[in-house]
N, C-alpha and C. Protein backbone atom coordinates (compact mmCIF):
# COMPACT_ATOMS: atom_id res chain seq x y z
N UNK A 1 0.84 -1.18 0.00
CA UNK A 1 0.00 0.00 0.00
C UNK A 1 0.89 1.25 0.00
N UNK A 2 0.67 2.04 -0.81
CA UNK A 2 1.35 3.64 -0.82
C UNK A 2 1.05 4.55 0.49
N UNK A 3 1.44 4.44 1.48
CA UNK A 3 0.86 5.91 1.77
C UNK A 3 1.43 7.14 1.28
N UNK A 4 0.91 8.14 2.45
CA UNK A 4 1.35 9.59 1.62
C UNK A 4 1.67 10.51 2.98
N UNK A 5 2.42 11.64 2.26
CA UNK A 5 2.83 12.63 3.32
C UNK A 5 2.51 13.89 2.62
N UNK A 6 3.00 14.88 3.59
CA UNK A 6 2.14 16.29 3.03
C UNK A 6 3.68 17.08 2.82
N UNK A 7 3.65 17.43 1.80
CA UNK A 7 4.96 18.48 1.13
C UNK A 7 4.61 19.93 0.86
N UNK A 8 5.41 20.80 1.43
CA UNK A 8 5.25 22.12 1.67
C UNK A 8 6.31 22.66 0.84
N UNK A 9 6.02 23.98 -0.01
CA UNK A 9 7.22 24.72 -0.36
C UNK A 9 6.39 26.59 0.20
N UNK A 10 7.06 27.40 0.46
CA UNK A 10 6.56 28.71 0.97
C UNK A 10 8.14 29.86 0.42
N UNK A 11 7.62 30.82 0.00
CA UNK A 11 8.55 31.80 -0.58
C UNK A 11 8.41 32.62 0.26
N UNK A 12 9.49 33.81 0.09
CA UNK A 12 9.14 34.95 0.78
C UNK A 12 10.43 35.85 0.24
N UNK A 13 9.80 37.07 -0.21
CA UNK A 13 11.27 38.00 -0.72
C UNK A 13 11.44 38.82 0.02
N UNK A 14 12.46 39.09 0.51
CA UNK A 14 12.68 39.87 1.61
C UNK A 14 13.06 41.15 1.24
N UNK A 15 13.08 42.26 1.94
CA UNK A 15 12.84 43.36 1.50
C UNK A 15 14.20 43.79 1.59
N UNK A 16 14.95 43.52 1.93
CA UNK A 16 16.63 44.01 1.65
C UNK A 16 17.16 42.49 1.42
N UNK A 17 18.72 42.33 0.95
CA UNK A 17 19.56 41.19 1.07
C UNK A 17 19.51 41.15 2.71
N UNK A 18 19.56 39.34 2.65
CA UNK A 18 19.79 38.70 4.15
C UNK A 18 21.06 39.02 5.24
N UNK A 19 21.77 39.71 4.65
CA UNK A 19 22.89 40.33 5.22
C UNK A 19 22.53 41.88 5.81
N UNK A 20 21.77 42.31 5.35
CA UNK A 20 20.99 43.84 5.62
C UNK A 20 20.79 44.15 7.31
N UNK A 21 21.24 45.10 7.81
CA UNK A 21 20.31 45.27 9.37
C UNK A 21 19.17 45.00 9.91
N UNK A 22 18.40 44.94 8.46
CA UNK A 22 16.51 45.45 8.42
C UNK A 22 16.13 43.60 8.92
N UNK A 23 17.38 42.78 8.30
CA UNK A 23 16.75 41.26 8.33
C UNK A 23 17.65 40.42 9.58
N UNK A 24 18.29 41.24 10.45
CA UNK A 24 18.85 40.86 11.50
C UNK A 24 17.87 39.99 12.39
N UNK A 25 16.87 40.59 12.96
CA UNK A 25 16.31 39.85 13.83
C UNK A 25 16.00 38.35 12.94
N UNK A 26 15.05 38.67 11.88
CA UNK A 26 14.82 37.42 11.46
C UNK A 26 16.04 36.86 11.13
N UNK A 27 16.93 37.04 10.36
CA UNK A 27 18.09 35.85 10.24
C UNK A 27 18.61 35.15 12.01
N UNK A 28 18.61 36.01 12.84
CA UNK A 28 18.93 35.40 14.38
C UNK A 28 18.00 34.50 14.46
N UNK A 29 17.00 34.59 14.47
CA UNK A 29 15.82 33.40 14.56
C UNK A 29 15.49 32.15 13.73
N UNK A 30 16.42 32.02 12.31
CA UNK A 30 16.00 30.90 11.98
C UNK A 30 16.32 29.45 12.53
N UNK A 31 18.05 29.88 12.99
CA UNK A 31 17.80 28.20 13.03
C UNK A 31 17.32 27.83 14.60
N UNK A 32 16.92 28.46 15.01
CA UNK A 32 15.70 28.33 16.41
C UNK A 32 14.58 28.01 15.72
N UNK A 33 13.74 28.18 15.02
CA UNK A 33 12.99 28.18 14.10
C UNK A 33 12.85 26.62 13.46
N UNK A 34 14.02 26.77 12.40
CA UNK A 34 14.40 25.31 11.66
C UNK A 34 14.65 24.20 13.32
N UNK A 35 15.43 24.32 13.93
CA UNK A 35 15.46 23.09 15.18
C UNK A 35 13.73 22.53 15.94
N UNK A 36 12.77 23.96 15.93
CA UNK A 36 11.79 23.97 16.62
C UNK A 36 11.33 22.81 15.33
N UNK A 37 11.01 23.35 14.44
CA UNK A 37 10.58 22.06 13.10
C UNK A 37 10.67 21.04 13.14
N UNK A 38 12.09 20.60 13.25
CA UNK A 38 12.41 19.11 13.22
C UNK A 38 12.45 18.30 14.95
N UNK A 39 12.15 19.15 15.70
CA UNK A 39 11.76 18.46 16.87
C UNK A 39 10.33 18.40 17.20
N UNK A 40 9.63 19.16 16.01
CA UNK A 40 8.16 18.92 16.09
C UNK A 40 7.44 17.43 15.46
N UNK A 41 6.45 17.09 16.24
CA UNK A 41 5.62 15.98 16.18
C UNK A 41 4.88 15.75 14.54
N UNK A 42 5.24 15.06 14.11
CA UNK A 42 5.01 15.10 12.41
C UNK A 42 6.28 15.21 11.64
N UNK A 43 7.33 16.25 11.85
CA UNK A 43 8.32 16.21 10.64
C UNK A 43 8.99 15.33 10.20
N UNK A 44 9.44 15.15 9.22
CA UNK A 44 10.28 13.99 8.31
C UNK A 44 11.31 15.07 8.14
N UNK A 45 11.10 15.87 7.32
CA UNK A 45 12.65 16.37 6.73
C UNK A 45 12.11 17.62 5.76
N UNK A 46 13.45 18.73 5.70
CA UNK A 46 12.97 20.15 5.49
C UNK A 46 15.02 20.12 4.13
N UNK A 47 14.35 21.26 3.24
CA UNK A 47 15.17 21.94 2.35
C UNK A 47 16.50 22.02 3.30
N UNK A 48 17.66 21.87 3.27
CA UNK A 48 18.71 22.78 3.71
C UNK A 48 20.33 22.49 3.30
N UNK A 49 21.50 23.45 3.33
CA UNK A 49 22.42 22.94 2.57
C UNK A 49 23.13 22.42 4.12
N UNK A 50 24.28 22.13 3.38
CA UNK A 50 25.40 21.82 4.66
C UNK A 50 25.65 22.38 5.97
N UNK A 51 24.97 23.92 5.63
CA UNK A 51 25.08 24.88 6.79
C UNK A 51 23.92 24.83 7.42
N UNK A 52 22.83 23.82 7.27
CA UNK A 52 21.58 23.83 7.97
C UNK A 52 20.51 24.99 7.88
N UNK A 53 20.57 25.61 6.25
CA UNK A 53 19.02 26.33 6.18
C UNK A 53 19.00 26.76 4.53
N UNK A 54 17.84 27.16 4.31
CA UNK A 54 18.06 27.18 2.81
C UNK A 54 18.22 28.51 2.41
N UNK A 55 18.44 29.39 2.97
CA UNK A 55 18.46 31.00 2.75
C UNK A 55 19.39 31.50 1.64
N UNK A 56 20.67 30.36 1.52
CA UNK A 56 21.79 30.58 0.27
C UNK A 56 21.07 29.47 -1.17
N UNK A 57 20.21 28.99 -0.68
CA UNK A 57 19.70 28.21 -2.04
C UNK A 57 18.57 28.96 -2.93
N UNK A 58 18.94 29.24 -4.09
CA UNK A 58 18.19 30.18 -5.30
C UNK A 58 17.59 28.98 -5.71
N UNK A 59 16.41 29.44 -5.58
CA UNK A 59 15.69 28.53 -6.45
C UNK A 59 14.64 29.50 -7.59
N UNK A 60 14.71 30.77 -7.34
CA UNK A 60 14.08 31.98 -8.77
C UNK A 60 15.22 32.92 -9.25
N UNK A 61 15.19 33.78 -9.81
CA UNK A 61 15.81 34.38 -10.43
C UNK A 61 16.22 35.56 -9.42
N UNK A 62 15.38 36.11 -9.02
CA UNK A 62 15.42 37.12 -7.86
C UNK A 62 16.16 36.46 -6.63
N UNK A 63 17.23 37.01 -6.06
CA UNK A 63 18.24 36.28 -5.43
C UNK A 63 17.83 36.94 -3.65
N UNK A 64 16.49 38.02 -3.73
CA UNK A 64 16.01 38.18 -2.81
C UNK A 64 14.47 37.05 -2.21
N UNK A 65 14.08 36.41 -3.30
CA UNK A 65 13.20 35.41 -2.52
C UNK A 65 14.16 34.48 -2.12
N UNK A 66 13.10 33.67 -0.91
CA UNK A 66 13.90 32.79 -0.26
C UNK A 66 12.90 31.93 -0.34
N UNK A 67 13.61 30.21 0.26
CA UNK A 67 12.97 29.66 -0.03
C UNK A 67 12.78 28.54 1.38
N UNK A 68 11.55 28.13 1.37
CA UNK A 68 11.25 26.99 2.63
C UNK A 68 10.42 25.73 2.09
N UNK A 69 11.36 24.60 2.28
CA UNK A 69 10.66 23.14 1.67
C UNK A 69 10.73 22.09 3.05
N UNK A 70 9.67 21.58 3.32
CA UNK A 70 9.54 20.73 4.20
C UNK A 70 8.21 19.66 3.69
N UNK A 71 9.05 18.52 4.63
CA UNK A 71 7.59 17.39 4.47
C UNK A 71 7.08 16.54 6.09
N UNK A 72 6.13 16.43 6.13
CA UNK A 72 5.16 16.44 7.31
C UNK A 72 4.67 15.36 6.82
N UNK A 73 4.48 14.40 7.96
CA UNK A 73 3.48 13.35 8.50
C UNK A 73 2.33 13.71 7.80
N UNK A 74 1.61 14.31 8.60
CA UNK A 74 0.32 14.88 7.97
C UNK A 74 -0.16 16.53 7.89
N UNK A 75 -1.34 16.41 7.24
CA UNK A 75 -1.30 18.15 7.10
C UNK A 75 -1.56 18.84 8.48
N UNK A 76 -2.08 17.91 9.63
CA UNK A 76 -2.85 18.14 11.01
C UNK A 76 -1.40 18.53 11.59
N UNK A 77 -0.34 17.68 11.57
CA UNK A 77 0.99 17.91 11.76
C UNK A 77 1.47 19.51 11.95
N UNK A 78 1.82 19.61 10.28
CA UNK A 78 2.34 20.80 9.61
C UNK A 78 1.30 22.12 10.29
N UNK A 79 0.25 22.05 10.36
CA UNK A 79 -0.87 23.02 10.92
C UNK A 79 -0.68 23.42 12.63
N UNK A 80 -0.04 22.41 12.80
CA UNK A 80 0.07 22.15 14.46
C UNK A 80 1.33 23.24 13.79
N UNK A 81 2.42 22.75 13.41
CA UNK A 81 3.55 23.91 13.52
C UNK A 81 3.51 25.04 13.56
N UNK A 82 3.16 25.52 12.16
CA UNK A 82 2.92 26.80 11.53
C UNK A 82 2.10 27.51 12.19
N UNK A 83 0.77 27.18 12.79
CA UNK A 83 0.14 28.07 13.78
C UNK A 83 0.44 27.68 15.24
N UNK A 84 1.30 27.83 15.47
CA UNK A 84 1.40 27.96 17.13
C UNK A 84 3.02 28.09 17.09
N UNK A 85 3.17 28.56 18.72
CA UNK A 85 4.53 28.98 19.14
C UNK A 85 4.96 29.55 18.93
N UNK A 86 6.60 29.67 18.80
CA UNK A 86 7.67 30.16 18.35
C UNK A 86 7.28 30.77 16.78
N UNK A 87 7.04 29.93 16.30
CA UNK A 87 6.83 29.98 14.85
C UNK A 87 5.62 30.82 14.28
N UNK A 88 4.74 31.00 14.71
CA UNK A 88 3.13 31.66 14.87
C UNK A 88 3.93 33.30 15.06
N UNK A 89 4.60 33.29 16.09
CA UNK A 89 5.06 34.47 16.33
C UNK A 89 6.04 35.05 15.62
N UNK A 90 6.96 34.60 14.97
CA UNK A 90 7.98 35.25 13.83
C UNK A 90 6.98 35.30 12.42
N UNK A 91 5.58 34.56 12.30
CA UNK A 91 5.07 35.06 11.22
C UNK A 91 4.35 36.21 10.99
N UNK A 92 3.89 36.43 12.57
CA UNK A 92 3.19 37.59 12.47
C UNK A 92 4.41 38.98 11.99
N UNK A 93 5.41 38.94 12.48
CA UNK A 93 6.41 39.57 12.24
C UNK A 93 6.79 39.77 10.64
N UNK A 94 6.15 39.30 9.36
CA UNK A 94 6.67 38.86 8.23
C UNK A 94 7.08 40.07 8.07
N UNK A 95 5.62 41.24 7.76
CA UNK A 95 5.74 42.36 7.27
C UNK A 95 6.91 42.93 7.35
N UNK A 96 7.75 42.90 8.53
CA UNK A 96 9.16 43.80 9.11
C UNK A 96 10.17 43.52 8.25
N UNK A 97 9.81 42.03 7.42
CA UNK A 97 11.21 41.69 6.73
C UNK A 97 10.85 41.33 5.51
N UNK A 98 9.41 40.78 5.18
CA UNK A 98 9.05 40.35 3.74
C UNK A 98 7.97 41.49 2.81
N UNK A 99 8.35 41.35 1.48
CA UNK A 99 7.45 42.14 0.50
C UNK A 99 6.04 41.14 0.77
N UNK A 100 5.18 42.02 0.14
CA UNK A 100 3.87 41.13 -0.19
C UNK A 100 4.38 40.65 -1.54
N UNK A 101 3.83 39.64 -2.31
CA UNK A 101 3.98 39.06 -3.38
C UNK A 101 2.43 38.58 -3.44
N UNK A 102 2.25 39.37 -5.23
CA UNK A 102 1.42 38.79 -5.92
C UNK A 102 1.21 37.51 -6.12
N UNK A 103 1.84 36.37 -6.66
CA UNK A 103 1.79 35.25 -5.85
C UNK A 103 1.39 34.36 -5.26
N UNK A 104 1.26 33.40 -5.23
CA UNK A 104 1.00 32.50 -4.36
C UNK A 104 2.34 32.47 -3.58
N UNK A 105 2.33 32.00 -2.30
CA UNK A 105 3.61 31.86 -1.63
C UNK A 105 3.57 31.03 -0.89
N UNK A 106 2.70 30.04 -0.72
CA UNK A 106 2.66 28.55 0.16
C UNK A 106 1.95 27.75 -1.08
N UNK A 107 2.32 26.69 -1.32
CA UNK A 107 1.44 25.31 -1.67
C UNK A 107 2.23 24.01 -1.10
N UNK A 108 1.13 23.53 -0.76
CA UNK A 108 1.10 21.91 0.11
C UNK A 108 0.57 21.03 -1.05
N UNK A 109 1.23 19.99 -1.16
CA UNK A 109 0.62 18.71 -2.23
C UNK A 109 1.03 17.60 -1.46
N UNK A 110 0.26 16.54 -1.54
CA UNK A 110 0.79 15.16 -1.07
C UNK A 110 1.75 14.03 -1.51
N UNK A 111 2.64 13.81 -1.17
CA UNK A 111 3.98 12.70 -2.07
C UNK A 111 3.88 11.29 -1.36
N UNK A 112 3.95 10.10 -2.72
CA UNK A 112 4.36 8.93 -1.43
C UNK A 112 5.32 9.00 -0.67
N UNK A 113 4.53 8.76 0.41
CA UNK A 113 5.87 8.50 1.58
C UNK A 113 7.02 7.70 1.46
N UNK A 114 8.06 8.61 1.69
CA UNK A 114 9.82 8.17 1.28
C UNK A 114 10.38 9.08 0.26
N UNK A 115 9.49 9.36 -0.61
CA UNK A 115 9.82 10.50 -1.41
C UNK A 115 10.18 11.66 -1.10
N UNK A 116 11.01 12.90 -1.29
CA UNK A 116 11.69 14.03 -1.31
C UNK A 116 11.33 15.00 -2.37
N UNK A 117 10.43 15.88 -2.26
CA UNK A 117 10.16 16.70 -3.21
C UNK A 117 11.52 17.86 -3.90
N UNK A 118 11.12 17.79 -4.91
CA UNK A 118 12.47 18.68 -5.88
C UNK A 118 12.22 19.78 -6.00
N UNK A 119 13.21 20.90 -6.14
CA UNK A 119 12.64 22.05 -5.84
C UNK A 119 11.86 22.53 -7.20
N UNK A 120 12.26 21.73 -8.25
CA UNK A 120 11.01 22.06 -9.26
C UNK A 120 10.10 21.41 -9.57
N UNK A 121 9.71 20.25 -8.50
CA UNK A 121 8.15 20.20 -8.26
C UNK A 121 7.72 20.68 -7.57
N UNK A 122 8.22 21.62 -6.88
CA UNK A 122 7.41 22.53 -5.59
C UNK A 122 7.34 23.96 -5.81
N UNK A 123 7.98 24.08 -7.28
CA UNK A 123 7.60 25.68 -7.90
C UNK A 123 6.86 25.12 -8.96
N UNK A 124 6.03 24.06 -9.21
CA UNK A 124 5.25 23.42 -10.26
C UNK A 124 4.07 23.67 -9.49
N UNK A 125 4.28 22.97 -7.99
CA UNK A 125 3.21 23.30 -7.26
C UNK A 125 2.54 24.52 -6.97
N UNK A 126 3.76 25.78 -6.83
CA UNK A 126 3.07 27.04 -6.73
C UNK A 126 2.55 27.51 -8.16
N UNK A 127 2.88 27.48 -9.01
CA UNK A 127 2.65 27.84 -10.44
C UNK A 127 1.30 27.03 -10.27
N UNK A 128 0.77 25.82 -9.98
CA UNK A 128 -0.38 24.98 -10.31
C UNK A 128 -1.38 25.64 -9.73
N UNK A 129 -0.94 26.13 -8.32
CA UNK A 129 -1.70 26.93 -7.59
C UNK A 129 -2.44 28.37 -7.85
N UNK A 130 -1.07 28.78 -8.67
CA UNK A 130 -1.48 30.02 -9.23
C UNK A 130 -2.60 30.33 -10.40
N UNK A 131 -2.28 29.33 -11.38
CA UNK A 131 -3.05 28.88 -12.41
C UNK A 131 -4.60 28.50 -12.42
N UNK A 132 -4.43 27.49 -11.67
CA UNK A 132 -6.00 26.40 -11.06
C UNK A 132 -6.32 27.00 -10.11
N UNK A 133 -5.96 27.68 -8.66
CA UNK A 133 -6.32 27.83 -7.56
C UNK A 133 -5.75 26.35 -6.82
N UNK A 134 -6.37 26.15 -5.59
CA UNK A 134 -6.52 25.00 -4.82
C UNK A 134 -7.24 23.35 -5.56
N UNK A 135 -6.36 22.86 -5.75
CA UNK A 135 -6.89 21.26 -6.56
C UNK A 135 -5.91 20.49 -5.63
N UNK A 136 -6.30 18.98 -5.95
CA UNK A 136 -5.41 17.75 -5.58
C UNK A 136 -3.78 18.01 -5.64
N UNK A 137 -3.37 18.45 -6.85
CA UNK A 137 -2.37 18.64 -7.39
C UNK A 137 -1.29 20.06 -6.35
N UNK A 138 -2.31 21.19 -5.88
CA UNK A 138 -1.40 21.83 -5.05
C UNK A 138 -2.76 22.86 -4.57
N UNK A 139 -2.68 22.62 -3.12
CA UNK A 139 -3.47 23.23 -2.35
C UNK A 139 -3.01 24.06 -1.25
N UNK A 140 -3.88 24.52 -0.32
CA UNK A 140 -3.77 25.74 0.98
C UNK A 140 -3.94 25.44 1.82
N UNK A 141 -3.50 26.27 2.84
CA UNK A 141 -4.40 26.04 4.42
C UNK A 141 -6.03 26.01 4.08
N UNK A 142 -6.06 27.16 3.74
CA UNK A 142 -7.98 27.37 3.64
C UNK A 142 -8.17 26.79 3.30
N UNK A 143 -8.08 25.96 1.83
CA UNK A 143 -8.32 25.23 0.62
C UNK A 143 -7.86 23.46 0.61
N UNK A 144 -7.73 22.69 1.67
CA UNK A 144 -6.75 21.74 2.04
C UNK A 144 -7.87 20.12 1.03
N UNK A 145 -7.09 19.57 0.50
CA UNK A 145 -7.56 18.38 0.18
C UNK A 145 -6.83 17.24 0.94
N UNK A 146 -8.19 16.21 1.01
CA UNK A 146 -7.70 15.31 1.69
C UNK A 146 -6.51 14.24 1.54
N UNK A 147 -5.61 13.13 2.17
CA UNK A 147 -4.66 12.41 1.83
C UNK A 147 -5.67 11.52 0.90
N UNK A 148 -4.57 11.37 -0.44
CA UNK A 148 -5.22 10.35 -1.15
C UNK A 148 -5.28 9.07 -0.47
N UNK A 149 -6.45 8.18 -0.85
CA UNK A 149 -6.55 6.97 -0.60
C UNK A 149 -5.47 5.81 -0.92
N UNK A 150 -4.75 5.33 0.49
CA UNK A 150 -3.53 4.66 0.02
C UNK A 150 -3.87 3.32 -1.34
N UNK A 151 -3.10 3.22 -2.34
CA UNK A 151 -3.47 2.67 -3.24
C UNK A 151 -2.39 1.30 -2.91
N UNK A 152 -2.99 0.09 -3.79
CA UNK A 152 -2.11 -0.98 -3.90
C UNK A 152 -1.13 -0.87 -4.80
N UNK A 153 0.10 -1.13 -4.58
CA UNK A 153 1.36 -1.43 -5.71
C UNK A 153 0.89 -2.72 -6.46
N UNK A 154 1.22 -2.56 -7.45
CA UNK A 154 1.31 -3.92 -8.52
C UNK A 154 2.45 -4.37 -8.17
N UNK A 155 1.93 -6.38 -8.53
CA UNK A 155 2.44 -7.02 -8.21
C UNK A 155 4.11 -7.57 -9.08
């Protein structure tokens, strides 16, 4: 039987380079942030290079978005994170350090479990999002579809 897990990608362009004064506080806070993640109830595993965060990984052209990829147990999981704590509270904070973007800037899709999403299926996902809105293929908080029905492998 396949199951499935819930895969997240979320952008955010920040309003100066990450080296800037303006993005001090938030750069002090990530990897408090990233540790709070992976000691949370649900995570499997999140984007990051050798140095433990993805803030030096380009994944658009604009070398001011940044980028956040993680995958979660379930979406009840990931929901538990993102709204509460530590984390609840540096989002309310975005405005201080991020542009608004036209955009979509979160989509969640479901992967079989064991799988590792690529970072260009997870800008496929925001593009799908952008395009369609909320479907199977890449959805929202508001907008959330359910885990597909685990299917049988052939024999």
């Amino acid at each position: 039987m396949t199951k499935y897990h819930l895969a997240q990608i979320n952008i955010a362009r920040t309003l100066e380079p990450l080296d800037h004064p303006l993005l001090k506080d938030f750069v002090d806070q990530l990897d408090a942030v990233n540790a709070l993640a992976e000691q949370s109830a649900g995570f499997i595993w999140r984007l990051q290079t050798e140095e433990g965060d993805a803030t030096s990984i380009q994944a658009f052209d604009d070398p001011q978005i940044i980028v956040n990829m993680s995958v979660w147990e379930s979406f009840e999981a990931l929901k538990g994170f993102v709204y509460s704590g530590e984390h609840l509270r540096v989002m309310r904070n975005r405005s201080s350090w991020m542009a608004k973007l036209q955009t979509p800037i979160l989509a969640l899709w479901w992967i079989p479990a064991g799988q590792i999403p690529s970072v260009e299926s997870a800008k496929a996902a925001l593009r799908s999002l952008e395009e369609n809105g909320s479907t199977p293929a890449a959805f929202t908080f508001a907008k959330p579809y359910p885990m597909p029905e685990p299917q049988s492998l052939p024999a």
